[in-house]
C-alpha atoms as a PDB file:
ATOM      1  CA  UNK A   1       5.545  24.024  -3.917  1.00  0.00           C
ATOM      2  CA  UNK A   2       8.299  21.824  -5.300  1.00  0.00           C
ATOM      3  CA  UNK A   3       7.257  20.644  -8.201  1.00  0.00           C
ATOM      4  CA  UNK A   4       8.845  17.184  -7.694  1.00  0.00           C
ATOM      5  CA  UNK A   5       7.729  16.347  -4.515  1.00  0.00           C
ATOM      6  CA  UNK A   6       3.749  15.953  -5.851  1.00  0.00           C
ATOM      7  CA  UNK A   7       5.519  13.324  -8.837  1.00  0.00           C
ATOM      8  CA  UNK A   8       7.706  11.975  -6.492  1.00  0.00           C
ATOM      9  CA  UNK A   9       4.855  10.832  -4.082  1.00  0.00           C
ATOM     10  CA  UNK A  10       2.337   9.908  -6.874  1.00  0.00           C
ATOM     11  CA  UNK A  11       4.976   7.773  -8.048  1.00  0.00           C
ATOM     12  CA  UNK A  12       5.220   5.889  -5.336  1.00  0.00           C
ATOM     13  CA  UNK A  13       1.749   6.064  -4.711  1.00  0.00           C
ATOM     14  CA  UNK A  14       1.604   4.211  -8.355  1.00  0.00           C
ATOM     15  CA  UNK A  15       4.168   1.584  -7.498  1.00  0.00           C
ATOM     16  CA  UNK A  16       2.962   0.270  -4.329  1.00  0.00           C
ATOM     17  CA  UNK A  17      -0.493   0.589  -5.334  1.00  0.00           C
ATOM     18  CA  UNK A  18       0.731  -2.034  -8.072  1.00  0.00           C
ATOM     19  CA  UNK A  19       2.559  -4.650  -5.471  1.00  0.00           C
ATOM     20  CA  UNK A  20      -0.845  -4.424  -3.642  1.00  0.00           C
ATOM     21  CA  UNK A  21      -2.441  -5.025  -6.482  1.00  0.00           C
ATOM     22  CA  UNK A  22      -0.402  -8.349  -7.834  1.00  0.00           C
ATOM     23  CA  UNK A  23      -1.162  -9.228  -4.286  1.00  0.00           C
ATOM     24  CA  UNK A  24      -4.820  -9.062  -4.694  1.00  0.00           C
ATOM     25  CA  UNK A  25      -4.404 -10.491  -8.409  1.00  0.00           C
ATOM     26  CA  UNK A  26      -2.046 -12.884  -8.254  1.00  0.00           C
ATOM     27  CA  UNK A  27      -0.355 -14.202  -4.912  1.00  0.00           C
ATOM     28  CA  UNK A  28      -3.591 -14.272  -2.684  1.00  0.00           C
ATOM     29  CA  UNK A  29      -5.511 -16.393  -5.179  1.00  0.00           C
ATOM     30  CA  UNK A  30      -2.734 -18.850  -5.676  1.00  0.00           C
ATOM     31  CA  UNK A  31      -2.106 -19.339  -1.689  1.00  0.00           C
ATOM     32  CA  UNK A  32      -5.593 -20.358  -1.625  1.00  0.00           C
ATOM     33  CA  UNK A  33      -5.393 -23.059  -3.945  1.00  0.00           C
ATOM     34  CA  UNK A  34      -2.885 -24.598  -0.993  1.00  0.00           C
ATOM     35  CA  UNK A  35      -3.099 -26.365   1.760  1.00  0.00           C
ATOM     36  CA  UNK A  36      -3.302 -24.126   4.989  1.00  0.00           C
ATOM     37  CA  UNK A  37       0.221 -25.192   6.364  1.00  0.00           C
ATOM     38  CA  UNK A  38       2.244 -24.635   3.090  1.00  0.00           C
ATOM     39  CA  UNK A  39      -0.148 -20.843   2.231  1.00  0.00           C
ATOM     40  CA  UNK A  40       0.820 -19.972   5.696  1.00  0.00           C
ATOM     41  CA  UNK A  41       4.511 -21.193   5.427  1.00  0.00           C
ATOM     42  CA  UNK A  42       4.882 -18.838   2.305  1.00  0.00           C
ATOM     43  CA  UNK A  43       3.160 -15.864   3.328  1.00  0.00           C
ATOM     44  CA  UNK A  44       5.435 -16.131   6.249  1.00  0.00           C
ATOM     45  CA  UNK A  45       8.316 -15.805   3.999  1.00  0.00           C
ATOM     46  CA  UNK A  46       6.672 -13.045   1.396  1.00  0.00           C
ATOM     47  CA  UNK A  47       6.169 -11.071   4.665  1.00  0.00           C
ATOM     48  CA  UNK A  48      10.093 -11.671   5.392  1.00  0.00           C
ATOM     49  CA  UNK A  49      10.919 -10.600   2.181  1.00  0.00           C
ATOM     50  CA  UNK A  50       8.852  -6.915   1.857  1.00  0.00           C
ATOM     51  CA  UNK A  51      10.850  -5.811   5.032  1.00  0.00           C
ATOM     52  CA  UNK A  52      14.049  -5.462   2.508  1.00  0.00           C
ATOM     53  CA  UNK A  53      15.179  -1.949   1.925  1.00  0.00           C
ATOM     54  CA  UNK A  54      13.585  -1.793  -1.535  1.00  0.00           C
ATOM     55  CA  UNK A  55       9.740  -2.047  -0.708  1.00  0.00           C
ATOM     56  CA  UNK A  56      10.602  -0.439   2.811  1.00  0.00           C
ATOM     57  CA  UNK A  57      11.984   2.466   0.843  1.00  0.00           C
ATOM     58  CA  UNK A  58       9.099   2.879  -1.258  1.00  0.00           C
ATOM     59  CA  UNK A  59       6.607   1.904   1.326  1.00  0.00           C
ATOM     60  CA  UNK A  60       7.664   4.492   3.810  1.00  0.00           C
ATOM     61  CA  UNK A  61       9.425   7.299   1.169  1.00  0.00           C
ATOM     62  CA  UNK A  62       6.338   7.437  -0.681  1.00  0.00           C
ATOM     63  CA  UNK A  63       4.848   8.411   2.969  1.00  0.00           C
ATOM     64  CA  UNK A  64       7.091  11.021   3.441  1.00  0.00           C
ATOM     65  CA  UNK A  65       6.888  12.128   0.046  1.00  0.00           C
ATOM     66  CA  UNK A  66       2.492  12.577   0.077  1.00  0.00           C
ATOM     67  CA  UNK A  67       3.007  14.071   3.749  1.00  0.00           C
ATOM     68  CA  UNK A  68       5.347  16.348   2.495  1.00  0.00           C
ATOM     69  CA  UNK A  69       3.155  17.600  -0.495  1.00  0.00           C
ATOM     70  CA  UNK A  70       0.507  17.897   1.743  1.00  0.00           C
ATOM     71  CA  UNK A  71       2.426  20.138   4.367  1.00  0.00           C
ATOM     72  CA  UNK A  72       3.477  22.455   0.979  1.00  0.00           C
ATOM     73  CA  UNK A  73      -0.230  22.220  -0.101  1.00  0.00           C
ATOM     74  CA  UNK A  74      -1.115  23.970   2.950  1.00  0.00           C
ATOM     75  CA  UNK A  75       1.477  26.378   2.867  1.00  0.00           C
ATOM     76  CA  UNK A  76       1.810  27.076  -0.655  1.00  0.00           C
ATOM     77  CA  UNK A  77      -2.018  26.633  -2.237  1.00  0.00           C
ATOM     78  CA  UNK A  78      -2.112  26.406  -6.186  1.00  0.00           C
ATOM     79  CA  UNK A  79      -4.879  25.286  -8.001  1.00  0.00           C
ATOM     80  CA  UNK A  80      -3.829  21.865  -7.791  1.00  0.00           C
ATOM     81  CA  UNK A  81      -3.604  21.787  -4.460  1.00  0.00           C
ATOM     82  CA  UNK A  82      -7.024  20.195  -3.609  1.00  0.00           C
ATOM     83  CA  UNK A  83      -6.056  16.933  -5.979  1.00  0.00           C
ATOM     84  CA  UNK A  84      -2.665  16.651  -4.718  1.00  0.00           C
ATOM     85  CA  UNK A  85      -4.395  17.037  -0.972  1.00  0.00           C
ATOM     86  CA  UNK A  86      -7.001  14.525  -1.861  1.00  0.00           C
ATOM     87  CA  UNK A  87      -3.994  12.174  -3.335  1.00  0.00           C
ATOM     88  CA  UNK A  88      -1.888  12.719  -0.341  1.00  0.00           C
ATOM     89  CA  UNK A  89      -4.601  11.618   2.155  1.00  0.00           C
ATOM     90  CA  UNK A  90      -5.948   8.664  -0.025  1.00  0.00           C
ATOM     91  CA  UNK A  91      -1.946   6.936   0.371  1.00  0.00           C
ATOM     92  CA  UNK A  92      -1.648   7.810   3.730  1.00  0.00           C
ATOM     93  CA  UNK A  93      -4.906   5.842   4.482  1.00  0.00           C
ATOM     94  CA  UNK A  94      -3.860   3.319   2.950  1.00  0.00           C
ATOM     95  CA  UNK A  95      -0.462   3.271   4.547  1.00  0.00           C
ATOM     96  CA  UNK A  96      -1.876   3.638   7.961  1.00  0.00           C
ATOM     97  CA  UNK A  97      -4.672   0.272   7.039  1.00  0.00           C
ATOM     98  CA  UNK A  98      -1.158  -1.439   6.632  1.00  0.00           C
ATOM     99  CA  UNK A  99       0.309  -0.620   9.911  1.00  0.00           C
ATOM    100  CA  UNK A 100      -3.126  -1.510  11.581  1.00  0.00           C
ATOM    101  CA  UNK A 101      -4.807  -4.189   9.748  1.00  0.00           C
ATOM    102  CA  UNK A 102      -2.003  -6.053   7.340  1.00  0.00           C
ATOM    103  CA  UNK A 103       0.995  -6.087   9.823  1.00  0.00           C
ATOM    104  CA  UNK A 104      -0.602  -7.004  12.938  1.00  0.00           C
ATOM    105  CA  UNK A 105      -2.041 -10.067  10.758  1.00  0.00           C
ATOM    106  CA  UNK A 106       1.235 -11.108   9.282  1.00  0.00           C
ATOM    107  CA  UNK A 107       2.522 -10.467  12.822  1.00  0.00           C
ATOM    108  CA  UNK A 108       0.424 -13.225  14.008  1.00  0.00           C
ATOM    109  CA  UNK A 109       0.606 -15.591  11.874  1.00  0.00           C
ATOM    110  CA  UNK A 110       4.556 -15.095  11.908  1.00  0.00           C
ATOM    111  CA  UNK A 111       3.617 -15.890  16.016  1.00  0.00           C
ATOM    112  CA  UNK A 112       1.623 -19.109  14.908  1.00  0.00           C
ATOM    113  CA  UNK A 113       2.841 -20.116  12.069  1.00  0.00           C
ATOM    114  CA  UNK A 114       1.286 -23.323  10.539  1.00  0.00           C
ATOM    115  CA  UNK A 115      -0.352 -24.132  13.699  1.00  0.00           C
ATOM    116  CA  UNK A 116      -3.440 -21.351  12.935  1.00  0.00           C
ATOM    117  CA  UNK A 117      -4.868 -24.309  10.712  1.00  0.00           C
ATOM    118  CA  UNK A 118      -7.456 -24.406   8.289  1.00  0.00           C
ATOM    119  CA  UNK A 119     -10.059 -21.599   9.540  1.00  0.00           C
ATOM    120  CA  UNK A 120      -7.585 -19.342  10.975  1.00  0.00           C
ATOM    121  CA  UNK A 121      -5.546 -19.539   7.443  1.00  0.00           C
ATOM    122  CA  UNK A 122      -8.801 -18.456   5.997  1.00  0.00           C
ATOM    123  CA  UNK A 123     -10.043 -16.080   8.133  1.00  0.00           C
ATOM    124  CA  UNK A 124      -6.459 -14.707   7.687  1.00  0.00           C
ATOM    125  CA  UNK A 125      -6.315 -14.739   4.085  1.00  0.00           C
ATOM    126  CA  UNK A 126      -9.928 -13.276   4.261  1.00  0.00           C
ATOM    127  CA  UNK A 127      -9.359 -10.561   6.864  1.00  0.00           C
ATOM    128  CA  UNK A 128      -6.088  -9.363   5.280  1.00  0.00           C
ATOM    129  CA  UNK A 129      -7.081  -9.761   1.544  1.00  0.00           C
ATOM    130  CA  UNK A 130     -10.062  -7.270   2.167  1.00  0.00           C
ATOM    131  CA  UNK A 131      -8.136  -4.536   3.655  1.00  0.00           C
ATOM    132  CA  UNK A 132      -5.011  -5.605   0.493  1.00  0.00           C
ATOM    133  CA  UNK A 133      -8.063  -4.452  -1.984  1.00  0.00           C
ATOM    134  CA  UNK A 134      -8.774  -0.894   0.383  1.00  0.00           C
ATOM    135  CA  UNK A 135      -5.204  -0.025   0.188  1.00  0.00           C
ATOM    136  CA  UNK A 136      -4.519  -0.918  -3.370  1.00  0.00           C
ATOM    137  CA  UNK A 137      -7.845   1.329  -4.272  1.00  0.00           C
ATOM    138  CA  UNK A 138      -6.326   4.243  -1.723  1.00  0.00           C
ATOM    139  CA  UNK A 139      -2.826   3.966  -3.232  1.00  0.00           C
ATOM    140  CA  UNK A 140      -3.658   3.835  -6.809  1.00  0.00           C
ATOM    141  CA  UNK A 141      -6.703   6.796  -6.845  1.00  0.00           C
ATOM    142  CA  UNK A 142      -3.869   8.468  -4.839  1.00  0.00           C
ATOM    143  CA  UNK A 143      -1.415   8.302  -7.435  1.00  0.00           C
ATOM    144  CA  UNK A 144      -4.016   9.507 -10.194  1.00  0.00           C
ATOM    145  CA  UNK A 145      -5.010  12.433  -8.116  1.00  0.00           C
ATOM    146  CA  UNK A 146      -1.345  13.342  -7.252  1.00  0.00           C
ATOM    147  CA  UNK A 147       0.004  12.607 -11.100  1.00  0.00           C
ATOM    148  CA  UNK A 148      -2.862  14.031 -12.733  1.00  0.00           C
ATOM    149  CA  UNK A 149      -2.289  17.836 -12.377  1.00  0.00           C
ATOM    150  CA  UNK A 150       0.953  16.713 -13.962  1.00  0.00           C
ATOM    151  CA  UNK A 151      -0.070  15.124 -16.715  1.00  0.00           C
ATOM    152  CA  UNK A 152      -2.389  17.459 -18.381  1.00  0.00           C
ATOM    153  CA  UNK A 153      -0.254  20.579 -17.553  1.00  0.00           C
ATOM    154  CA  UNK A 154       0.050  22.294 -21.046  1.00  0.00           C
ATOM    155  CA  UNK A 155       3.045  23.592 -21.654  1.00  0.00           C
END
């Protein structure tokens, strides 16, 4: 196996674990303090923003990177294989809760804007906050399980 790839993808794994996680930290609990039209108004535009090439990149490289390691795992075994495999797996779950959960949500309320009112801006921020804390716990145990034959490697 490369032995980039695995570092490459838990990595990534490690990074957008992180923007989930200031997500779930941060930006979720202060769009709650607001009022329904002006949460929804900003989301809208947070949303707008993560379709830039940067997060893209890193969102969809980091993807190709943990399917990749997993194709080699399979191919080439090693005795890391079944952390990198469990790593793998645990970011691609995550990535795939974002394409069905988190996007079809932000879809919406990009379709409905401020209009979704009170309970739908909480059901919202409820529905897509829960599945924000299953992918940041997917992406970050996948970058420990990818990075961690890595890391205690003796040399």
């Amino acid at each position: 196996m490369m032995p980039w790839l695995p570092v490459i993808a838990g990595t990534g794994s490690a990074v957008v674990g992180g923007f989930y996680l200031a997500f779930s930290a941060v930006v979720m609990p202060a769009l709650r303090d607001r009022q329904a039209n002006e949460a929804c108004t900003a989301m809208i535009a947070i949303n707008e923003a993560a379709l830039r090439p940067t997060f893209m990149t890193m969102f969809f490289g980091t993807a190709a990177a943990c399917g990749g390691t997993a194709f080699a795992a399979i191919l080439e075994p090693q005795p890391q294989t079944p952390l990198q495999m469990i790593g793998s797996v645990a970011y691609l779950v995550g990535w795939t809760s974002t394409m069905a959960i988190n996007v079809p949500l932000n879809n919406r309320l990009a379709r409905h804007g401020t209009s979704e009112g009170d309970g739908r801006w909480l059901d919202y921020a409820q529905r897509w906050t829960t599945a924000n804390h299953l992918r940041t716990v997917l992406s970050l145990a996948g970058a420990a399980a990818l990075l961690f034959p890595t890391l205690t490697r003796s040399n």
